[in-house]
N, C-alpha and C. Protein backbone atom coordinates (compact mmCIF):
# COMPACT_ATOMS: atom_id res chain seq x y z
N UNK A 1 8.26 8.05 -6.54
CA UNK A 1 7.36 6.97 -6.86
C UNK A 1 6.12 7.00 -5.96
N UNK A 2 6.53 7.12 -4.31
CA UNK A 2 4.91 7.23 -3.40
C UNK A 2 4.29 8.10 -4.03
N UNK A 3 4.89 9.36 -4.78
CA UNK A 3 3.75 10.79 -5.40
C UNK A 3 2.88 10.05 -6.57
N UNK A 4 3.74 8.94 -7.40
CA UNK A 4 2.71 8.90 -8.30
C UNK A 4 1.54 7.60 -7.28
N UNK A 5 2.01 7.10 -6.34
CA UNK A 5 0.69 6.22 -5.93
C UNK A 5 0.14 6.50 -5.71
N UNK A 6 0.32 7.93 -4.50
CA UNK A 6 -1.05 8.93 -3.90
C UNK A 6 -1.94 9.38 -5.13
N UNK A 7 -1.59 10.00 -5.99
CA UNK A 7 -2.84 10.73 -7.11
C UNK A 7 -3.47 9.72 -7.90
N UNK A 8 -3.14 8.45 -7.87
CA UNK A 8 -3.96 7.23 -8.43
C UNK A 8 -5.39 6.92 -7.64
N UNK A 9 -6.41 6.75 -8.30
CA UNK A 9 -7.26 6.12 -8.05
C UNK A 9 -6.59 5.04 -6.95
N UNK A 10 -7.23 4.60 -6.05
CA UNK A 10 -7.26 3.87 -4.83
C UNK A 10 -8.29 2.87 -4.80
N UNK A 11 -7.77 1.16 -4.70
CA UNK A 11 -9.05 0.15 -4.32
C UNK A 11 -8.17 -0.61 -3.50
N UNK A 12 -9.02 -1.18 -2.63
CA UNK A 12 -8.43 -2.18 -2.20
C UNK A 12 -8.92 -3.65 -1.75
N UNK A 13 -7.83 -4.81 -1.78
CA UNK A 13 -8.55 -5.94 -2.05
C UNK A 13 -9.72 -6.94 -1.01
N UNK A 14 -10.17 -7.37 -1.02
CA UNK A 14 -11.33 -7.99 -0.40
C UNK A 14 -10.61 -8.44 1.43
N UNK A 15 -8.67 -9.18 1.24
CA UNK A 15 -8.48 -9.02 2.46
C UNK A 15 -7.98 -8.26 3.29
N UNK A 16 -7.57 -6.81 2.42
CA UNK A 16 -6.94 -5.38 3.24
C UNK A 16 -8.04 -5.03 3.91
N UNK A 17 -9.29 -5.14 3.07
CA UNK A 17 -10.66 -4.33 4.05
C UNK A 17 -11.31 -5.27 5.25
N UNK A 18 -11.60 -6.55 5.18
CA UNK A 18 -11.09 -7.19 6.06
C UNK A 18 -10.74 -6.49 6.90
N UNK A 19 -8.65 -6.60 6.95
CA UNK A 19 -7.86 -6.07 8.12
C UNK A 19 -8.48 -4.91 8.50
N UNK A 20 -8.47 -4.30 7.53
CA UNK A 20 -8.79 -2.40 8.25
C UNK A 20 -9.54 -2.46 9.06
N UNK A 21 -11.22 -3.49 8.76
CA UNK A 21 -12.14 -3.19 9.76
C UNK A 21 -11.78 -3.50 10.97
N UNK A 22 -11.21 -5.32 10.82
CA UNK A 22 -10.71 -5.73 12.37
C UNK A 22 -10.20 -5.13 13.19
N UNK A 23 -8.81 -3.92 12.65
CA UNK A 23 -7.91 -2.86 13.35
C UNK A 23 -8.30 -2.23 13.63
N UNK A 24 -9.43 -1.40 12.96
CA UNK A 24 -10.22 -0.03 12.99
C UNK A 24 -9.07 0.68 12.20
N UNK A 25 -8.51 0.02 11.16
CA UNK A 25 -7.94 1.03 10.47
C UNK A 25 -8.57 2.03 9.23
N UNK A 26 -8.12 3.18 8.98
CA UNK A 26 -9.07 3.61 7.69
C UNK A 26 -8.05 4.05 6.76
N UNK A 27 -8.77 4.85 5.98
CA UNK A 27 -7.79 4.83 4.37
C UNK A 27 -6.79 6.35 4.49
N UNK A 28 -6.93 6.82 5.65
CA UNK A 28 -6.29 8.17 5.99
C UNK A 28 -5.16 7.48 6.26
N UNK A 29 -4.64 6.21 7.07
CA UNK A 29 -3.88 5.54 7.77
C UNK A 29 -2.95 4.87 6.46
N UNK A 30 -3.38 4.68 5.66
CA UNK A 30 -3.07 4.12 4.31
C UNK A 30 -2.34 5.02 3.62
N UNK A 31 -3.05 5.84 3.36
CA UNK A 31 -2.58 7.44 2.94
C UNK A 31 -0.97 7.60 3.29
N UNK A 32 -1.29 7.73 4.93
CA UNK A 32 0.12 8.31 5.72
C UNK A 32 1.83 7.75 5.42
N UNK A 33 0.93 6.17 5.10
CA UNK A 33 2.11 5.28 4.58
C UNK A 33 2.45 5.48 3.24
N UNK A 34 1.81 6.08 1.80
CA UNK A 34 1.92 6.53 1.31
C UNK A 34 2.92 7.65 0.98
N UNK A 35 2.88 8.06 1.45
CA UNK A 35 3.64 9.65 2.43
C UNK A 35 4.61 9.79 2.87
N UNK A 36 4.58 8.60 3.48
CA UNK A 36 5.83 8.86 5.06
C UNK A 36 6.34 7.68 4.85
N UNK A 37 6.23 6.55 3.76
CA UNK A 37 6.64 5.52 3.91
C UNK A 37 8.01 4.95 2.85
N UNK A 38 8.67 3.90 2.67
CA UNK A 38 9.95 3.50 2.51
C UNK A 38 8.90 2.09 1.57
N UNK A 39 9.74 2.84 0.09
CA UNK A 39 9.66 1.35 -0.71
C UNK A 39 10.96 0.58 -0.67
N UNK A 40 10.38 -0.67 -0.31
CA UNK A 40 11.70 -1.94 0.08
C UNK A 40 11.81 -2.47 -1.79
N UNK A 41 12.56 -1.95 -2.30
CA UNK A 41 13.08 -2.42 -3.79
C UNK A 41 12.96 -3.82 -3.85
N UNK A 42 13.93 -4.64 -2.70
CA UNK A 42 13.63 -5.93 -3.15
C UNK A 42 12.79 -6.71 -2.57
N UNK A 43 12.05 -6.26 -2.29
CA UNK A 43 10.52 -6.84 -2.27
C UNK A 43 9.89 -6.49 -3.45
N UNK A 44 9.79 -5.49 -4.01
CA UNK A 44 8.78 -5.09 -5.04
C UNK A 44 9.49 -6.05 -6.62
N UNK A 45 8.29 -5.55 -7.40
CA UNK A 45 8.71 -5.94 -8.83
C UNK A 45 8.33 -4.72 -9.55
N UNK A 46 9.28 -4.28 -9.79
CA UNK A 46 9.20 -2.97 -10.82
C UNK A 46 9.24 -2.88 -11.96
N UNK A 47 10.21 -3.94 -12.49
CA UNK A 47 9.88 -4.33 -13.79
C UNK A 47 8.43 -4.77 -14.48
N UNK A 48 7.73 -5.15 -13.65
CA UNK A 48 6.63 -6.48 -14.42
C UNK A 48 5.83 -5.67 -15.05
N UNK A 49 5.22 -5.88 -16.81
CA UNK A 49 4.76 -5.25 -17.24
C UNK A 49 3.17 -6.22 -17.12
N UNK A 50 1.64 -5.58 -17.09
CA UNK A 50 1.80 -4.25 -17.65
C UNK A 50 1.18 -3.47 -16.03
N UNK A 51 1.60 -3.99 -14.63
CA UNK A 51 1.58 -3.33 -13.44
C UNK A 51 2.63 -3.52 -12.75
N UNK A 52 3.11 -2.98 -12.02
CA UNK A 52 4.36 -2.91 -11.09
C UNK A 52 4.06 -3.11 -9.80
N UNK A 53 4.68 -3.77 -8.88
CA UNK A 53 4.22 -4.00 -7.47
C UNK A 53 5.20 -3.57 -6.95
N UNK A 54 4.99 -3.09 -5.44
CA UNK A 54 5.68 -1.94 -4.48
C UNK A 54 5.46 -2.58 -3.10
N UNK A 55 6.13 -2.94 -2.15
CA UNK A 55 6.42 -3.23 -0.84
C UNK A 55 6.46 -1.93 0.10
N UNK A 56 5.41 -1.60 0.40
CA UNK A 56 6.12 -0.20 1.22
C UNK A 56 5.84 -0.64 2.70
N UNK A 57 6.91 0.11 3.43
CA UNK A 57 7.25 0.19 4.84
C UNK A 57 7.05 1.39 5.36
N UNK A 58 5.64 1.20 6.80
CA UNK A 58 5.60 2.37 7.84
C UNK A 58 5.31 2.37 8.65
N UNK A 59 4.01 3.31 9.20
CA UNK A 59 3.71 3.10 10.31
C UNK A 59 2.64 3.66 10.45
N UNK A 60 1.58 2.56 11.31
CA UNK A 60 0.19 2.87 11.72
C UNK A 60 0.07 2.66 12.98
N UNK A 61 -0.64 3.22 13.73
CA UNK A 61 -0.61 3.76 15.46
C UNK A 61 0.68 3.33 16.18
N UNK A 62 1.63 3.70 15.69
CA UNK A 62 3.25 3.47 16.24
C UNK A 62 3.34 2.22 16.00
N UNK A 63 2.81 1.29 14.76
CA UNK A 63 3.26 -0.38 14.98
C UNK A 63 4.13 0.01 13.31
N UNK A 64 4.88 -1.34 13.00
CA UNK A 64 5.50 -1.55 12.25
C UNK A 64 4.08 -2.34 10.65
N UNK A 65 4.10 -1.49 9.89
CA UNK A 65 3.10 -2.06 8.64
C UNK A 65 3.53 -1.77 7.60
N UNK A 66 3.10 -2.99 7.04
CA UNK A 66 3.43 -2.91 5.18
C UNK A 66 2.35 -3.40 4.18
N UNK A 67 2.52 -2.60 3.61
CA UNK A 67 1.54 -2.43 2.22
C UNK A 67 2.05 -3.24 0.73
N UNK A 68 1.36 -4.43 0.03
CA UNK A 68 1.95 -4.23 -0.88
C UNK A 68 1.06 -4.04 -2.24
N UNK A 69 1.34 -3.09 -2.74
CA UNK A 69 0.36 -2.25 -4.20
C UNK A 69 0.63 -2.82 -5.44
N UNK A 70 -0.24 -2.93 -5.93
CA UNK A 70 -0.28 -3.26 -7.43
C UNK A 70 -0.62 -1.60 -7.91
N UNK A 71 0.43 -1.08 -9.17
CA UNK A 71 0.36 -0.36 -10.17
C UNK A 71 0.01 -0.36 -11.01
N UNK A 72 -0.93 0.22 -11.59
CA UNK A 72 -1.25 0.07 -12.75
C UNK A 72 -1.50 1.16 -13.59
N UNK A 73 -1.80 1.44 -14.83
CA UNK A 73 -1.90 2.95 -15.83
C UNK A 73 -2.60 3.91 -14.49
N UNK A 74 -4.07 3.54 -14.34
CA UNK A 74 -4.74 4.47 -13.50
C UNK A 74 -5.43 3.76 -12.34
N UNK A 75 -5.52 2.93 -12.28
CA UNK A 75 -5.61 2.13 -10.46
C UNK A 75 -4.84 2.11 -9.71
N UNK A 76 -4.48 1.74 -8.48
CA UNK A 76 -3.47 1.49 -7.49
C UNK A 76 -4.30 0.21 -6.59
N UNK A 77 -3.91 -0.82 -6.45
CA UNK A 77 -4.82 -1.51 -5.67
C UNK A 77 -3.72 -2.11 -4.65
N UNK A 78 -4.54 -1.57 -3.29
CA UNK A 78 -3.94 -2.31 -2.07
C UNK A 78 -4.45 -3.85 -1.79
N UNK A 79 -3.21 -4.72 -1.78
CA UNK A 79 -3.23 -6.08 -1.71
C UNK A 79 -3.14 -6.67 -0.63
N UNK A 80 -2.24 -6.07 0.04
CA UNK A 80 -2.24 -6.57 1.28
C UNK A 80 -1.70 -5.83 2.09
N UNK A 81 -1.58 -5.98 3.39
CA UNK A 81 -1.77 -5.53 4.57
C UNK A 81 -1.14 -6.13 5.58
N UNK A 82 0.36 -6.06 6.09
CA UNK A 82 0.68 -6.54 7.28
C UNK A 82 0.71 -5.84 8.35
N UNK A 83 -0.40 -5.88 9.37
CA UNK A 83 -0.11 -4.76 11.28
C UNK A 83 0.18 -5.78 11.55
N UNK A 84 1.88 -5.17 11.61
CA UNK A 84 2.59 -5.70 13.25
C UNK A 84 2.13 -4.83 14.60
């Protein structure tokens, strides 16, 4: 499932960019979680038609972060943003 988020088009929402700037985080960091990261099932909604949302769990400069994505045919939009 992270393989099909990575090759999606990528946006993200008005308060992930926000966070990123405050952190100095960037979209490589986003990426990694992508990658390297753990979808929490019951957090997400996988069923919901006609986008699916995804909880993922990782890690950005050794802290604990989660992402949660909206799916869609050909977008992926990052919603939010928790740095622990």
């Amino acid at each position: 499932m992270l393989e099909i988020l990575r090759n999606k088009t990528r946006i993200y929402s008005d308060d992930v960019t926000l966070l990123m700037a405050t952190y100095n985080i960037d979209s490589s960091a986003i990426e990694e979680i992508l990658y390297k990261g753990d979808i929490d099932f019951s957090k997400s909604k996988v069923r919901q038609e006609p986008c699916r949302y995804y909880w993922i769990d990782g890690f950005i400069n050794k802290k604990e972060t989660s992402i949660y994505v909206q799916n869609c045919d050909s977008i992926v939009t990052i919603q939010k943003l928790n740095y622990r």
